[in-house]
C-alpha atoms as a PDB file:
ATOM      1  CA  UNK A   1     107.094  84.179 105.281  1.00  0.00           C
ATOM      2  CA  UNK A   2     107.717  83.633 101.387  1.00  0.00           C
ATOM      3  CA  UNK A   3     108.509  86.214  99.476  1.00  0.00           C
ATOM      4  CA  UNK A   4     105.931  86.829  95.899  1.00  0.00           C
ATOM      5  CA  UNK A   5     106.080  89.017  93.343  1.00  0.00           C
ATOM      6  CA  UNK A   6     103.374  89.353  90.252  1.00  0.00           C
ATOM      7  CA  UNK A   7     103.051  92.345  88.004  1.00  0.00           C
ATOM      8  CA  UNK A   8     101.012  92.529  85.001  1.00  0.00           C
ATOM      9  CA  UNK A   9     101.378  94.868  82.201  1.00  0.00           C
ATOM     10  CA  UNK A  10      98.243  95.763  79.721  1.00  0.00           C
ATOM     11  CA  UNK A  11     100.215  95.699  76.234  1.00  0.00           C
ATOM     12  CA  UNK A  12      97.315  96.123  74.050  1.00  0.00           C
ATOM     13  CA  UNK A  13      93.044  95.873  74.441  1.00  0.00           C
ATOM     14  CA  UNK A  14      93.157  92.247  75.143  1.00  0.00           C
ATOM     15  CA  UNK A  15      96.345  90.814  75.748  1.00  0.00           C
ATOM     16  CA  UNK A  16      98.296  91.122  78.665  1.00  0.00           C
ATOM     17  CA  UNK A  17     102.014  90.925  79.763  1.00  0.00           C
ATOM     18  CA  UNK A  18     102.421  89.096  83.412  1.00  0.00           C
ATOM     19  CA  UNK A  19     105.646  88.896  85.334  1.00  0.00           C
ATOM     20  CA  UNK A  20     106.512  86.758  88.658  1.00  0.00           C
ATOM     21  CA  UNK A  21     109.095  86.250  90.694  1.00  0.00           C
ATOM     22  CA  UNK A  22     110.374  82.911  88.779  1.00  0.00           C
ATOM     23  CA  UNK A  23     108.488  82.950  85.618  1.00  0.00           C
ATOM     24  CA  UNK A  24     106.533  85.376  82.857  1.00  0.00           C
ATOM     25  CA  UNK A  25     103.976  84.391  80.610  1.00  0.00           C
ATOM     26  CA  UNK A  26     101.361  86.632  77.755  1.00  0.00           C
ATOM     27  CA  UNK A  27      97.482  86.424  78.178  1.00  0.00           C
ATOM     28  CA  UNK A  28      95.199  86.850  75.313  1.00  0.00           C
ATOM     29  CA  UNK A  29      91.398  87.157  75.921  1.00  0.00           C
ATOM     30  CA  UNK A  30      89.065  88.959  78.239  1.00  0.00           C
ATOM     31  CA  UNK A  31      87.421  88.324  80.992  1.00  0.00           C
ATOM     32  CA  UNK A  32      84.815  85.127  79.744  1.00  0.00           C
ATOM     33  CA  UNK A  33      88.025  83.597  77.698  1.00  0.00           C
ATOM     34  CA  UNK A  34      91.458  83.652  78.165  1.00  0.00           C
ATOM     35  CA  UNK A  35      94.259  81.818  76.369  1.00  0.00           C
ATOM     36  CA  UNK A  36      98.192  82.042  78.650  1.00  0.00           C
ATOM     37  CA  UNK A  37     101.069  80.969  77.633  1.00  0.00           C
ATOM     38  CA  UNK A  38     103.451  80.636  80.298  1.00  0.00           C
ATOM     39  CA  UNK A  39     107.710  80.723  79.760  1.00  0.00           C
ATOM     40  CA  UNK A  40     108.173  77.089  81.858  1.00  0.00           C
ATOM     41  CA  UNK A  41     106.124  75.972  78.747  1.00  0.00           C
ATOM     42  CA  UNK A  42     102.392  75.740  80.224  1.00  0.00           C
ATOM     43  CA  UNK A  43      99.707  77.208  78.579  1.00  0.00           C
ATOM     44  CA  UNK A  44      96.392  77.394  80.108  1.00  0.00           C
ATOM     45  CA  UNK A  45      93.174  77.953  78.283  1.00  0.00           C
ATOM     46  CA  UNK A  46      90.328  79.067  81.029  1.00  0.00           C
ATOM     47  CA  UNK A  47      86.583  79.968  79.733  1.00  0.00           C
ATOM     48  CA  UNK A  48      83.863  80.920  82.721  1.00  0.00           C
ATOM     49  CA  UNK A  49      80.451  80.148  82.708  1.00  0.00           C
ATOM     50  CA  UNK A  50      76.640  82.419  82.675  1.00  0.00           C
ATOM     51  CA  UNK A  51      77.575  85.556  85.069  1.00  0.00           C
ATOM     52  CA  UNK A  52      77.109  85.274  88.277  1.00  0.00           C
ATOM     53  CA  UNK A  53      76.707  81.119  88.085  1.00  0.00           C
ATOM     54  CA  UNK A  54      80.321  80.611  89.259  1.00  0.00           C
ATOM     55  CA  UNK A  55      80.957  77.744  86.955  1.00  0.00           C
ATOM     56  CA  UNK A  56      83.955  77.361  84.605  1.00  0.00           C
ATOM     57  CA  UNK A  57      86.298  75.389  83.040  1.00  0.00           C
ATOM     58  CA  UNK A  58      90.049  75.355  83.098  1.00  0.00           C
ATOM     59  CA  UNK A  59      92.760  73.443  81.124  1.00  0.00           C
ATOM     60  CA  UNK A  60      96.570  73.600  81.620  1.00  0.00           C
ATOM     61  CA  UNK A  61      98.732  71.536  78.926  1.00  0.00           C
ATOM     62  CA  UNK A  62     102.806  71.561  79.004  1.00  0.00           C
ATOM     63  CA  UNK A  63     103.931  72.530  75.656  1.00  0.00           C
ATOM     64  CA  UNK A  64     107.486  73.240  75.642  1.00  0.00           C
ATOM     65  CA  UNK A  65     109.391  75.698  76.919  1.00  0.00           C
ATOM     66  CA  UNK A  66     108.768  79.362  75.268  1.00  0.00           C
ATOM     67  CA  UNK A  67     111.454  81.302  77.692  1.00  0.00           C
ATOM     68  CA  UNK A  68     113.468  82.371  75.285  1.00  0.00           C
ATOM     69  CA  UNK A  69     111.409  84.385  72.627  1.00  0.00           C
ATOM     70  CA  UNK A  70     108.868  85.587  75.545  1.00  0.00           C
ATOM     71  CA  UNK A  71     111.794  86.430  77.584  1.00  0.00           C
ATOM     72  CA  UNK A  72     112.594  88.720  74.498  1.00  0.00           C
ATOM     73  CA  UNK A  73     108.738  89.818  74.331  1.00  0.00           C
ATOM     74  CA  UNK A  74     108.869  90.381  78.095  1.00  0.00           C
ATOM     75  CA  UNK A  75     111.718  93.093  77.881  1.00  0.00           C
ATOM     76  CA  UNK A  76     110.409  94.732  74.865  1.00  0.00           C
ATOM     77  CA  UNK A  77     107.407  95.073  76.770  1.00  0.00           C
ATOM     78  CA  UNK A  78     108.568  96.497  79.802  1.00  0.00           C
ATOM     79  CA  UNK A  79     111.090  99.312  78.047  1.00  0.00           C
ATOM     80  CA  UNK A  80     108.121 100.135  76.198  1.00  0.00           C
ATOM     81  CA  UNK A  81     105.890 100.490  79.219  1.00  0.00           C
ATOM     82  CA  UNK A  82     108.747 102.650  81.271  1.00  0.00           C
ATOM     83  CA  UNK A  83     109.251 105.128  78.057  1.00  0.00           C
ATOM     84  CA  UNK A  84     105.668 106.021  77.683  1.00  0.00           C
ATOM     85  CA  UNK A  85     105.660 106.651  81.674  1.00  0.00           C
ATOM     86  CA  UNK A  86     108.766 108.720  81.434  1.00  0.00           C
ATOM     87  CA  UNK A  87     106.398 111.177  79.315  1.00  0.00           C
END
């Protein structure tokens, strides 16, 4: 059986810090709209439909690769998120 790991971290109302096993990437948006930017350089722009309808639409684009500076982002991030715990 394959091993997975995901973690997400709330940063701020709105944007969100997410961490796997091979990659990390930084969601902005709520629930109707969401913009991602992953670090393997995808970023993924997802919008649903009426409640309750089920529809939606998804779009995933390759833009580059991003690992450095949200590699950077990512550890801020998660010192930040141990120090206020360690309160």
């Amino acid at each position: 059986m394959p091993f997975r790991f995901r973690k997400s971290f709330k940063i701020a109302p709105g944007i969100r810090l997410n961490v796997g096993k091979r990659s990390g990437s930084v969601s902005v948006g709520g629930r109707r709209m969401r913009v991602t930017q992953s670090t393997r350089g995808r970023r993924t722009t997802s919008v649903s439909g009426p409640r309750g309808s089920g529809m939606g639409y998804s779009t995933t684009r390759r833009i580059g690769c991003l690992a450095v500076p949200l590699c950077a982002l990512l550890v801020v991030a998660i010192a930040q998120h141990r120090a206020r715990n360690r309160r």
